[in-house]
C-alpha atoms as a PDB file:
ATOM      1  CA  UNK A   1     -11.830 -16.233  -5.556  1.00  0.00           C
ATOM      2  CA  UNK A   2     -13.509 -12.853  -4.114  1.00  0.00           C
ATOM      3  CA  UNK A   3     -12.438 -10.492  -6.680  1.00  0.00           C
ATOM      4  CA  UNK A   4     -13.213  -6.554  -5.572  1.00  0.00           C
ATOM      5  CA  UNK A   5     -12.586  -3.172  -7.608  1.00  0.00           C
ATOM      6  CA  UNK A   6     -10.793  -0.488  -7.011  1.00  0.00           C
ATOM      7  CA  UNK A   7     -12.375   1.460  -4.054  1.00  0.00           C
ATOM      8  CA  UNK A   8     -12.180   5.417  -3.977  1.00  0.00           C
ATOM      9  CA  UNK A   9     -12.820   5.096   0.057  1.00  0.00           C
ATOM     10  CA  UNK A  10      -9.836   5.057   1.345  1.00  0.00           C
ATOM     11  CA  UNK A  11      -7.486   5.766  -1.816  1.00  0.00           C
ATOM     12  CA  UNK A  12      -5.600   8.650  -2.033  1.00  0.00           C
ATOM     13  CA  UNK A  13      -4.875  10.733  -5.211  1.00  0.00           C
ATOM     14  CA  UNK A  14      -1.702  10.992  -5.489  1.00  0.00           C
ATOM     15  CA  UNK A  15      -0.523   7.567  -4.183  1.00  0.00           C
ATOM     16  CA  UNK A  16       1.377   5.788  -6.735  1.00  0.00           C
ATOM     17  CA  UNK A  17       1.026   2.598  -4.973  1.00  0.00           C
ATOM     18  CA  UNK A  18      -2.165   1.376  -3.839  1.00  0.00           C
ATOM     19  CA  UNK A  19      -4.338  -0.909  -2.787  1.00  0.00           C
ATOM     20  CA  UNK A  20      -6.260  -2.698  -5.967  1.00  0.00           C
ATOM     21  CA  UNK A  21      -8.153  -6.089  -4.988  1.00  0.00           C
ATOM     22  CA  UNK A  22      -8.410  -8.394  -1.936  1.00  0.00           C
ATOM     23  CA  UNK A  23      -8.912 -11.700  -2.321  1.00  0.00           C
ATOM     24  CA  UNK A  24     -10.340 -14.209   0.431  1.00  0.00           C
ATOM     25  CA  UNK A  25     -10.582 -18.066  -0.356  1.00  0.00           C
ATOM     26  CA  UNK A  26     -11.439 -21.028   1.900  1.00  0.00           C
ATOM     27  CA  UNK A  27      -8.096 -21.941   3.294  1.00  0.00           C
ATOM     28  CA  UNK A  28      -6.325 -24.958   1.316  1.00  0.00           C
ATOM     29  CA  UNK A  29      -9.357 -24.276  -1.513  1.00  0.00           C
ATOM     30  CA  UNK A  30      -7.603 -21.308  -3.152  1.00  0.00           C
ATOM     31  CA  UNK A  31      -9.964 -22.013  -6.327  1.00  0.00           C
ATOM     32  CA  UNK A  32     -13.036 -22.047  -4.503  1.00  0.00           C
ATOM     33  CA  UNK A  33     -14.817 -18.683  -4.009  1.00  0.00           C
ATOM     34  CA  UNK A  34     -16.407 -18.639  -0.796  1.00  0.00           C
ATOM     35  CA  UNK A  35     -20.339 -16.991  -0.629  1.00  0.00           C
ATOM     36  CA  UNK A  36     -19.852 -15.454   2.215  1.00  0.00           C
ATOM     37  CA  UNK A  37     -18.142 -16.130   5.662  1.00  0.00           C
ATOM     38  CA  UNK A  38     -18.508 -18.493   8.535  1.00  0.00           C
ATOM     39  CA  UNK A  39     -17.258 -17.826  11.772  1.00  0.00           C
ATOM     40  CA  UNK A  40     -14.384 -19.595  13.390  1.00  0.00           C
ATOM     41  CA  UNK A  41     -13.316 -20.339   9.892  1.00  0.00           C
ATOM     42  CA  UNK A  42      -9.730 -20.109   8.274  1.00  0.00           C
ATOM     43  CA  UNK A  43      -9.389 -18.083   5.754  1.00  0.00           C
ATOM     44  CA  UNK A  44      -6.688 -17.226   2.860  1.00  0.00           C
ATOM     45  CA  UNK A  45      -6.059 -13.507   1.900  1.00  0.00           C
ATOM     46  CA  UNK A  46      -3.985 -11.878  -0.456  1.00  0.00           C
ATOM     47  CA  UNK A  47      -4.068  -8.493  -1.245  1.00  0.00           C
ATOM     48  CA  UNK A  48      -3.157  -6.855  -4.848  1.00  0.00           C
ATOM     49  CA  UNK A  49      -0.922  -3.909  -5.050  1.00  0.00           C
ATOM     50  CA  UNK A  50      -0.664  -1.566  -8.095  1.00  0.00           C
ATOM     51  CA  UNK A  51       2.163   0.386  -8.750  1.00  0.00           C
ATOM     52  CA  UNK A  52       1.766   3.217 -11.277  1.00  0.00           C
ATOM     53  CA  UNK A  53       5.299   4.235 -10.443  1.00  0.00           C
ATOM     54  CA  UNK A  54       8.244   4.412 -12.217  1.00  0.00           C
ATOM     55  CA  UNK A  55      10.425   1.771 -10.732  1.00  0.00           C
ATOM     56  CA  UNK A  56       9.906  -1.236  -8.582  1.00  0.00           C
ATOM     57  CA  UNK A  57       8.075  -1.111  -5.616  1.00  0.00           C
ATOM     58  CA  UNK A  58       9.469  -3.248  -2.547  1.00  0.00           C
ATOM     59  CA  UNK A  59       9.138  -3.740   1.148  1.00  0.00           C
ATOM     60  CA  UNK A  60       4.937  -3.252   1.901  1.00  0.00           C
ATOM     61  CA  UNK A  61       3.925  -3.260   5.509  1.00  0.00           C
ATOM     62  CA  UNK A  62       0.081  -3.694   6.076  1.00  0.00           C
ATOM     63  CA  UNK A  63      -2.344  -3.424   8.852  1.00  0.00           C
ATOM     64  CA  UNK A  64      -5.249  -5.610   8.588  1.00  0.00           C
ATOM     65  CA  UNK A  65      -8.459  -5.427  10.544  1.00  0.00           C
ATOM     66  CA  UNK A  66     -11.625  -7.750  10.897  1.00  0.00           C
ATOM     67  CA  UNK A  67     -14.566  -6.293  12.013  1.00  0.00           C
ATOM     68  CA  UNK A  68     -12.654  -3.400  13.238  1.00  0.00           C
ATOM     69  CA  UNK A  69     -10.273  -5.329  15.620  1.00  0.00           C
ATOM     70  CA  UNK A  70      -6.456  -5.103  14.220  1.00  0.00           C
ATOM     71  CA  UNK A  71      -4.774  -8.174  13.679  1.00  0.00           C
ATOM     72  CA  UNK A  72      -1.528  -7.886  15.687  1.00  0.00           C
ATOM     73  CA  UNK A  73       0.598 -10.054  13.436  1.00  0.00           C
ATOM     74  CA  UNK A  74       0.962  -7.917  10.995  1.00  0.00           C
ATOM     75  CA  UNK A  75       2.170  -4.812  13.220  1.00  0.00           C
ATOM     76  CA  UNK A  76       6.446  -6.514  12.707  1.00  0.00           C
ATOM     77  CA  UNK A  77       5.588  -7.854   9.004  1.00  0.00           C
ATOM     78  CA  UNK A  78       7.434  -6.139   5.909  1.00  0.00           C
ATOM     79  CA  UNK A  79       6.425  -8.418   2.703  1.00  0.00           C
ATOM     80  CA  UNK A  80       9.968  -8.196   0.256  1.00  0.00           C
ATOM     81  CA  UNK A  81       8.458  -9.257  -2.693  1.00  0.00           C
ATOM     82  CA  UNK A  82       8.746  -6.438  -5.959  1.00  0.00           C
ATOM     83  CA  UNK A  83       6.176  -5.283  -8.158  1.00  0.00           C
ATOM     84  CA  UNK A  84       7.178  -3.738 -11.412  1.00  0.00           C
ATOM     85  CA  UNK A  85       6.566  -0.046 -12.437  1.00  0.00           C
ATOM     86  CA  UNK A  86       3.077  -0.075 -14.431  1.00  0.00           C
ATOM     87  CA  UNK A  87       2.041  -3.855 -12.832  1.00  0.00           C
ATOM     88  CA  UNK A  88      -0.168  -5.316 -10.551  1.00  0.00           C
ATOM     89  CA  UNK A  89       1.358  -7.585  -8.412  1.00  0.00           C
ATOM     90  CA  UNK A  90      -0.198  -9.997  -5.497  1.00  0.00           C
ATOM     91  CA  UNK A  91       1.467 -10.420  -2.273  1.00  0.00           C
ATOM     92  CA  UNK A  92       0.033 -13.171   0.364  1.00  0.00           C
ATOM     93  CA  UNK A  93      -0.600 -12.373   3.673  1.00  0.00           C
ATOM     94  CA  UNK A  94      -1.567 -14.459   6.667  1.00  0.00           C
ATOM     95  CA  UNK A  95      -4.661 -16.520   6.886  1.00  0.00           C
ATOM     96  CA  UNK A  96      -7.420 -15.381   9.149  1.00  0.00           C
ATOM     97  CA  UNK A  97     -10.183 -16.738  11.443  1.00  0.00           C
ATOM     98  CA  UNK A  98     -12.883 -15.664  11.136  1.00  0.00           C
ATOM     99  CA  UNK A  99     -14.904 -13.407  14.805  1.00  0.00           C
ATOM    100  CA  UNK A 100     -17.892 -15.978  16.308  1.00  0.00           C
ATOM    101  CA  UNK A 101     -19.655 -13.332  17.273  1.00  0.00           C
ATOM    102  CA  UNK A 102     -21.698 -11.766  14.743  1.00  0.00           C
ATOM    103  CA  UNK A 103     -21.585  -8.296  13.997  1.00  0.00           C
ATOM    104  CA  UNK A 104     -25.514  -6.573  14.016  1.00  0.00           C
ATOM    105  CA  UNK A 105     -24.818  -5.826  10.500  1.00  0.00           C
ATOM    106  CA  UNK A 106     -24.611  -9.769  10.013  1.00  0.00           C
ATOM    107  CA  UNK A 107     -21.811  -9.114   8.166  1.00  0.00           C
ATOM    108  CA  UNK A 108     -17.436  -9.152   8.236  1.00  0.00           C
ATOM    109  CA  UNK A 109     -15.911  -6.941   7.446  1.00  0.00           C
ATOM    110  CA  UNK A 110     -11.879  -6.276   6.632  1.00  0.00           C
ATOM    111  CA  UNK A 111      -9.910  -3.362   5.802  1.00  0.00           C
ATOM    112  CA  UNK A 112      -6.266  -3.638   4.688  1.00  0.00           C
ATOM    113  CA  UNK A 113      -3.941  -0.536   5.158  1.00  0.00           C
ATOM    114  CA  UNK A 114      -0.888  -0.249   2.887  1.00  0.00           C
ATOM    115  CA  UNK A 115       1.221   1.292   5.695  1.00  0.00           C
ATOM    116  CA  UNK A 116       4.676   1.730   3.966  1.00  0.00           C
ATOM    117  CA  UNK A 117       6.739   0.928   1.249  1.00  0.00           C
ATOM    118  CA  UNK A 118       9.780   1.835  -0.535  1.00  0.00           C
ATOM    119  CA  UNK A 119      11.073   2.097  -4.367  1.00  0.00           C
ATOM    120  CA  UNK A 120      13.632  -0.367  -5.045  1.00  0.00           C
ATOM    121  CA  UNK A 121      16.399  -0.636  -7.901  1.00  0.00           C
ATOM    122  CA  UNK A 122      17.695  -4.025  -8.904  1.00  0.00           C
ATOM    123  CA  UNK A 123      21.925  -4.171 -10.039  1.00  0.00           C
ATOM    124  CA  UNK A 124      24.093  -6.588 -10.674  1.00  0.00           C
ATOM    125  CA  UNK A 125      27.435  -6.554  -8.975  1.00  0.00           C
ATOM    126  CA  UNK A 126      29.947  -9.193  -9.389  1.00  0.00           C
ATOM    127  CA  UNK A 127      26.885 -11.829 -10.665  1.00  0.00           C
ATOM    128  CA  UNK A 128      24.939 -10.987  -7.054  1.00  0.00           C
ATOM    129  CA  UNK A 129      21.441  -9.652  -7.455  1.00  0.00           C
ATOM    130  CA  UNK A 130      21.614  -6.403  -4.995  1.00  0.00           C
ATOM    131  CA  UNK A 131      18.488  -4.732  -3.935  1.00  0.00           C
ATOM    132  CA  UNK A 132      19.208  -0.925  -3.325  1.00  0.00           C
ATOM    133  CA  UNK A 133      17.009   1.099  -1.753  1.00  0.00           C
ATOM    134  CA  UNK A 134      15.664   4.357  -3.434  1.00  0.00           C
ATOM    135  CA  UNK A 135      13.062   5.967  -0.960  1.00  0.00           C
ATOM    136  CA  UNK A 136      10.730   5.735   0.627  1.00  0.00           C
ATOM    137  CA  UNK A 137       7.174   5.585  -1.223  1.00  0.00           C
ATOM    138  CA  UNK A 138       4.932   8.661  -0.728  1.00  0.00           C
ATOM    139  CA  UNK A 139       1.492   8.859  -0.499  1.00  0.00           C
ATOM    140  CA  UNK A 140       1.069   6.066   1.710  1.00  0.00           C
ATOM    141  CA  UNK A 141      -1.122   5.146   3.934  1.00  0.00           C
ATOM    142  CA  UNK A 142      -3.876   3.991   1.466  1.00  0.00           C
ATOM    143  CA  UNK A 143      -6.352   1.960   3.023  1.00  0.00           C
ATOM    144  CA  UNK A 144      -9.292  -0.742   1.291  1.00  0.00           C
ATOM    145  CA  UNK A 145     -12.021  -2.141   2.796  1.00  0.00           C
ATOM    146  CA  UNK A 146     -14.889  -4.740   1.790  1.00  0.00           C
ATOM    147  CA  UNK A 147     -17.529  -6.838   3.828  1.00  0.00           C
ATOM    148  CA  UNK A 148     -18.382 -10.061   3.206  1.00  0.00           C
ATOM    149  CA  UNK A 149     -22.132 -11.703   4.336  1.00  0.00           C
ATOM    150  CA  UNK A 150     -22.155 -14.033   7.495  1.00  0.00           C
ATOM    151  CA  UNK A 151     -23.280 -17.536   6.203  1.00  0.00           C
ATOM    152  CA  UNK A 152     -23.658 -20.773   8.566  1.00  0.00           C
ATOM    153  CA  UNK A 153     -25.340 -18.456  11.632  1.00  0.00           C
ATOM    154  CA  UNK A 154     -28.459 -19.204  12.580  1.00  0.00           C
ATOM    155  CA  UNK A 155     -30.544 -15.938  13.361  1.00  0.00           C
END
């Protein structure tokens, strides 16, 4: 696994949710840490989200681009999976190819852009787990980007 720190770019202040780490594997070879990228070539991405709130964060809609171009899939997606106050959780997104054109900079690049997201309180009522609502989580947009070298092109 590509492991990446925190990035300032990008990052506001006072957003108590943020963007923390993306991590890109070879698709089906989560435990293999690529050196780079190949084009035409499936990747795996998930994304870690920190929240330095005070209650459970729920509900994150992204917008992910690869060398600049926005991946349209992710424009209806809302990921309901929690991450507790003070954690960092990961959330998995969708796998990605890979451009086969090269970039001049001979490089790939991907942003991710925590669009929205909304605080959460868990209750019990009647033995049901209900998810209420709270608000909706300010700060946000917060954006991260890395680049990753273009291996297996010939120059």
């Amino acid at each position: 696994m590509l492991f990446y720190p925190l990035g300032v770019a990008g990052q506001k202040a006072d957003a108590l949710v943020m963007v923390e780490d993306i991590v890109v594997t070879a698709s089906g070879k989560d435990d293999i840490s690529p050196k780079g990228l190949a084009p035409g070539t499936l990747y795996s991405l998930r994304v870690k989200v920190r929240n330095a709130g005070t209650q459970k964060a729920f509900g994150f809609a992204f917008a992910v681009k690869v060398d600049g171009n926005a991946l349209g899939v992710y424009e209806p997606a809302v990921y309901a999976q929690a991450v507790d106050p003070g954690t960092t959780g990961e959330i998995t997104l969708y796998n990605f190819y890979t451009p086969d054109a090269v970039a001049k900079s001979g490089k790939v690049s991907l942003e991710i852009t925590l669009k929205e997201a909304r605080w959460v309180e868990l209750k019990k009522e009647g033995g049901n787990e209900v998810w209420a609502p709270t608000g909706d989580i300010k700060g946000l947009p917060v954006s991260k980007s890395v680049s990753f070298p273009r291996i297996g092109v010939s120059k």
